[in-house]
Every structure is written in C-alpha cells, then in structure tokens.
Protein backbone atom coordinates (compact mmCIF):
# COMPACT_ATOMS: atom_id res chain seq x y z
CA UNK A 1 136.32 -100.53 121.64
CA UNK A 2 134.59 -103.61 121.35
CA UNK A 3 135.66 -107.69 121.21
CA UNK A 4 134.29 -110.38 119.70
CA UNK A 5 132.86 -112.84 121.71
CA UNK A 6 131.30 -116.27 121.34
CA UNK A 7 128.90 -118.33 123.45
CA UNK A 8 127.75 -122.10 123.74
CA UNK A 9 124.38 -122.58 125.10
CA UNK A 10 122.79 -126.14 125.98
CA UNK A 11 118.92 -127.07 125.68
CA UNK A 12 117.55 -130.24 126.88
CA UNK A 13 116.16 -130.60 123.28
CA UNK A 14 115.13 -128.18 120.66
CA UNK A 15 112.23 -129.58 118.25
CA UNK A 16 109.42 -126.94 117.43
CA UNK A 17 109.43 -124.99 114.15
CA UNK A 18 108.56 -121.76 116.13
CA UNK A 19 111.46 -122.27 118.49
CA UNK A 20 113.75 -122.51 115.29
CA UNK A 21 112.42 -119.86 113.74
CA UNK A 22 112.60 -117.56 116.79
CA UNK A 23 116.33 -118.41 117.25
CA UNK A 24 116.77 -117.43 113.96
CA UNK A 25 114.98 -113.77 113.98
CA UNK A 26 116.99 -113.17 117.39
CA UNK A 27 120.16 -113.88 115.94
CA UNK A 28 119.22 -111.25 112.90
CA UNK A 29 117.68 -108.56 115.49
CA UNK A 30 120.83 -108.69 117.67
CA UNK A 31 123.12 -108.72 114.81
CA UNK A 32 125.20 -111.94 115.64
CA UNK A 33 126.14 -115.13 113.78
CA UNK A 34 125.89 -118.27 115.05
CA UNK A 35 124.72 -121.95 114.78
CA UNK A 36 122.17 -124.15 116.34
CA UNK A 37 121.83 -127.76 116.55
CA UNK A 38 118.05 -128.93 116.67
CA UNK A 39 117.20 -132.55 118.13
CA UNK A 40 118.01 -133.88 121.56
CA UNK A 41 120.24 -132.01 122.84
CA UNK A 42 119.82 -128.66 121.46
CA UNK A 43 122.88 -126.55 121.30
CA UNK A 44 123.19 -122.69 120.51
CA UNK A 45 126.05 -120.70 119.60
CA UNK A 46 126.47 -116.94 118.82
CA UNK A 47 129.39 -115.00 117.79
CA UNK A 48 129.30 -111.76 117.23
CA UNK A 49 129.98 -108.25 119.21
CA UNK A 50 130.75 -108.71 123.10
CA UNK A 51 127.02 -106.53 123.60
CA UNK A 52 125.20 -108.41 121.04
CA UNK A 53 125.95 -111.31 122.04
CA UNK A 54 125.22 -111.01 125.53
CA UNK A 55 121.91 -109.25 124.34
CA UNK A 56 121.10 -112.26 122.25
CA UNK A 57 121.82 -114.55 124.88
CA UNK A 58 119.19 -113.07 127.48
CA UNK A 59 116.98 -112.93 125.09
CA UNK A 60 116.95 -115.91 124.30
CA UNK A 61 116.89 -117.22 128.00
CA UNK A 62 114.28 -114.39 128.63
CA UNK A 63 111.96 -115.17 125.93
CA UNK A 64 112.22 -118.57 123.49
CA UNK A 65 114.10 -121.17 125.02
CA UNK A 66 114.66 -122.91 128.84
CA UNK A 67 118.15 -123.23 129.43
C-alpha cells in the first residue's frame, strides 16, 4: 500500500525557460502534481505517490536544478 506524500524544495532562484520547462516534463514523467514558484527564490513542491515523489525529487536534484 502506498501514501501520499508531499515535498517543499528551495532554489536560490529559478529563471531559465529550460529549467521551467524541465520541472514541468519531470513532474509528468514521474506522475506527481505539484507547483513551482519561478523568481528569486525558487520554490518546488510535489505531491503525489510516496515513490514518485521521492523519484521526482532526485531527479530533479540529480539532473535540472541545484538545491
């Protein structure tokens, strides 16, 4: 059985179109919902499935965004 979980994740800033985009597409691939706020700070937050979330979450540290 799986839980829903949700997760807040800070960036110094998030600005480029890429960056946006590529939070967007993760958030699809791993099958979670969320919100992100662009600007300085950034802020990211999924909620979704206790293993896609964490799944989003790495790779998002992993591959788009310095946390």
């Amino acid at each position: 059985m799986s839980c829903l979980i949700r997760c807040l994740l800070y960036s110094h800033h998030i600005h480029a179109r890429a960056k946006i985009k590529a939070i967007h597409r993760l958030a699809e691939n791993c099958n979670v919902d969320g919100i992100f706020k662009v600007g300085r700070p950034g802020y990211v937050f999924f909620h979704g499935d206790e293993l896609n979330v964490q799944k989003a979450v790495k790779a998002l540290k992993v591959n788009i965004i310095q946390l």
